[in-house]
Protein backbone atom coordinates (compact mmCIF):
# COMPACT_ATOMS: atom_id res chain seq x y z
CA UNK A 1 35.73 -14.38 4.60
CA UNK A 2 32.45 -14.52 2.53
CA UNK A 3 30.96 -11.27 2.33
CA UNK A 4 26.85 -11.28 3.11
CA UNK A 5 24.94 -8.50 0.20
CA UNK A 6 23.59 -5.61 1.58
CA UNK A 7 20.22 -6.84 1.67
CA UNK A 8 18.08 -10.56 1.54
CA UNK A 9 17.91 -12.07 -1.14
CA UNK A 10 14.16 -11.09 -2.55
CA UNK A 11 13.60 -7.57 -0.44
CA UNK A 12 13.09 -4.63 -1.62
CA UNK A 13 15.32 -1.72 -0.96
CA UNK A 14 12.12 0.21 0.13
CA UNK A 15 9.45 -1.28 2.59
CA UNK A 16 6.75 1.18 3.84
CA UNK A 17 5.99 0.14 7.64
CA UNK A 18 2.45 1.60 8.08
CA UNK A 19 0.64 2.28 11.42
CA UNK A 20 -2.83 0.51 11.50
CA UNK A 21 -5.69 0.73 13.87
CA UNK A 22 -5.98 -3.46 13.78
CA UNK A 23 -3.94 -5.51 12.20
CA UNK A 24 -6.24 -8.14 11.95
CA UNK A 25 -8.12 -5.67 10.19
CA UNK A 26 -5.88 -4.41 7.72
CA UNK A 27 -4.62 -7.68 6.93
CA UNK A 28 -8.06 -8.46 5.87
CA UNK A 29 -8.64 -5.84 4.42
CA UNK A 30 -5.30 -5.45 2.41
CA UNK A 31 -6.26 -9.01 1.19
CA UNK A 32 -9.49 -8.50 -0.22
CA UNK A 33 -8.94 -5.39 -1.67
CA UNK A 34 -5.63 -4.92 -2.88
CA UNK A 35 -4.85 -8.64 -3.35
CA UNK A 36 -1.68 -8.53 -0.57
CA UNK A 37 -0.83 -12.08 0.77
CA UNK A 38 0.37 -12.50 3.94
CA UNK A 39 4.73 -13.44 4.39
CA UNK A 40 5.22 -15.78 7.03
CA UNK A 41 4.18 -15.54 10.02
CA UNK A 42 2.85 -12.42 11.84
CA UNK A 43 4.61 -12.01 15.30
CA UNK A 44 1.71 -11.96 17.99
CA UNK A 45 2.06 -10.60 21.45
CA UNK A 46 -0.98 -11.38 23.96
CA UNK A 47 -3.22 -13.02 21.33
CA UNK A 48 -2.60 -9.88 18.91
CA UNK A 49 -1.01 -9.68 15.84
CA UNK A 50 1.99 -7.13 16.60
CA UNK A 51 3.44 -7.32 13.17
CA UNK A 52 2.67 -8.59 9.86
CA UNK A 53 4.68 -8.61 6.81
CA UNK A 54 2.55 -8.36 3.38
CA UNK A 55 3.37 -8.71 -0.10
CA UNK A 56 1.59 -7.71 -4.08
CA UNK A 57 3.75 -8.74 -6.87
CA UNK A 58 7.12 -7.25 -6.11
CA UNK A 59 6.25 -5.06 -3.36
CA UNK A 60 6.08 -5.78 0.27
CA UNK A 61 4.74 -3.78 3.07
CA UNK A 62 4.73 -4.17 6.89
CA UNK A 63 2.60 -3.31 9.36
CA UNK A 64 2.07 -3.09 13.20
CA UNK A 65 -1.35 -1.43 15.18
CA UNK A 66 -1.56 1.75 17.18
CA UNK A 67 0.86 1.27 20.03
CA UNK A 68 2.57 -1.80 19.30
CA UNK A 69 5.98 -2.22 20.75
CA UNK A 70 5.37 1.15 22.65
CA UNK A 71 4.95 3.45 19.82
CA UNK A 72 3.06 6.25 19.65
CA UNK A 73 2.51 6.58 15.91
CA UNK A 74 -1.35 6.89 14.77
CA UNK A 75 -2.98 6.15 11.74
CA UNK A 76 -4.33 9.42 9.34
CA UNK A 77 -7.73 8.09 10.57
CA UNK A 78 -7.42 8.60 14.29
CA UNK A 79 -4.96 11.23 14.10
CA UNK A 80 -7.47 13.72 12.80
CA UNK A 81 -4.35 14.34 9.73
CA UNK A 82 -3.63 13.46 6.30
CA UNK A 83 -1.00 11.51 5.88
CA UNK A 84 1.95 12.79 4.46
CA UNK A 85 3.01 9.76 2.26
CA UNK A 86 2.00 8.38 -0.52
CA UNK A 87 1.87 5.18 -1.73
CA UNK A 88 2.23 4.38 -6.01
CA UNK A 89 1.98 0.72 -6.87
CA UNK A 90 2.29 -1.11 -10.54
CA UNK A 91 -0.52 -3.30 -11.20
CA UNK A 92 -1.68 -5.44 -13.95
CA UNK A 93 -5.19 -3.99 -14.61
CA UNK A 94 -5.62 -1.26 -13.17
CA UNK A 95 -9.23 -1.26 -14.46
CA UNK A 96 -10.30 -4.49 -12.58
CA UNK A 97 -7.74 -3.81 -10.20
CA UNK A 98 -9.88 -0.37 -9.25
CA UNK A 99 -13.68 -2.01 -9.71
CA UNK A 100 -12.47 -5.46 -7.07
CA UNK A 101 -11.35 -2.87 -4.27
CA UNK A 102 -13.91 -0.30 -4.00
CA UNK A 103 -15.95 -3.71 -4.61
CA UNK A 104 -14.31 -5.01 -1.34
CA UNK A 105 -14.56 -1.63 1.12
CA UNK A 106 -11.95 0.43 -0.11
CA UNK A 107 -13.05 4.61 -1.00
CA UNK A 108 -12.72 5.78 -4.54
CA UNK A 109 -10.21 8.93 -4.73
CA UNK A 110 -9.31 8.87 -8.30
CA UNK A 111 -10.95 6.81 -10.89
CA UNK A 112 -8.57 5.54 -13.50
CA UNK A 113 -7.18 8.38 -15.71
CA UNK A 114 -4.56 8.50 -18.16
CA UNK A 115 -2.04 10.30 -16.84
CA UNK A 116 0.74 12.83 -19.05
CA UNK A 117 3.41 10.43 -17.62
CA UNK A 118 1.97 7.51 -19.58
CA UNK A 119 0.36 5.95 -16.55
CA UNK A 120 -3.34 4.99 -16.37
CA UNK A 121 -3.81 5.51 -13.00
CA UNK A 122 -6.31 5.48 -9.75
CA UNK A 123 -6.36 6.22 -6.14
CA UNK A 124 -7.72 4.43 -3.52
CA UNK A 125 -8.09 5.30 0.34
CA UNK A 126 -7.73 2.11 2.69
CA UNK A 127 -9.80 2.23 6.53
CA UNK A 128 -6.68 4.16 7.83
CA UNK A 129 -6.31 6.63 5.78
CA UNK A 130 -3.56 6.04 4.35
CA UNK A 131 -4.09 6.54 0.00
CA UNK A 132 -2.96 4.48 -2.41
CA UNK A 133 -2.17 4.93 -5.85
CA UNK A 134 -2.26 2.17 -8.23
CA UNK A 135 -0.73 2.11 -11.71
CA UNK A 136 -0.57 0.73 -15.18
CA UNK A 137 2.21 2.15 -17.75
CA UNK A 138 -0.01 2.40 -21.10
CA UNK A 139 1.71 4.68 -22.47
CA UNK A 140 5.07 7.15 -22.95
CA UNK A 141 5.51 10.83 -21.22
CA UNK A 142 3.71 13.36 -23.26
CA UNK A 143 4.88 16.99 -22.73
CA UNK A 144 2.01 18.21 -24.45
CA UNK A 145 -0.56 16.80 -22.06
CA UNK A 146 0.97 18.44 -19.07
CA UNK A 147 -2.12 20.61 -17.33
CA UNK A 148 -1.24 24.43 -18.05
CA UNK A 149 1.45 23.58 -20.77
């Protein structure tokens, strides 16, 4: 008996499933400014994408709209609430990375800052208000440069 591995072969053991107001939308959107491409096929229902599967580098989201498959999950935007989860990403350039997306719609949180950690870091909200950090290691943790040490 062969013995399948936990996972497939290429998936990450972590895949954030966001709520979206459009899909359509956020697809587009998650293209131009956060370079995601688009895995396979989205799975339509009625002429409506349903469910899309996204990827940047090694990390892959998914996503459905507001409702889909009878769910009654809304996005921070039309819930009227932050959301609770954040999102860190390793880019390349996090410089360019930054300047492209707020280029292409997206709303500057954070510029990009050194962080203690030895990240040089920004944050970026997306339509639904979900935020988004992005990240470049530039560095090594530095205990002096905690704030209040």
């Amino acid at each position: 008996m062969t013995t399948r591995p936990y996972k497939p072969t290429g998936v990450p053991g972590l895949m954030p499933y966001l709520t979206v107001q459009e899909a359509e939308k956020a697809i587009a959107f998650y293209e131009k400014a956060f370079s995601f491409e688009v895995k396979g096929e989205p799975m339509q229902q009625d002429g409506r994408i349903v469910h899309a599967e996204m990827s940047f580098l090694d990390t892959i989201i998914m996503l459905a709209p507001e409702g889909a498959f009878g769910g009654k999950t809304k996005t921070p935007a039309n819930s009227g609430v932050s959301s609770p989860l954040g999102l860190y990403i390793y880019c390349k350039d996090v410089d360019g990375f930054y300047n492209r997306a707020v280029e292409s719609g997206a709303r500057a949180v954070l510029p990009p800052e050194d962080m203690f950690w030895g990240d040089r870091m920004c944050k970026l909200a997306d339509p639904d208000g979900y935020e988004w950090a992005f990240a470049q290691n530039v560095g090594e943790f530095d205990a002096s440069k905690i704030p209040g040490s």
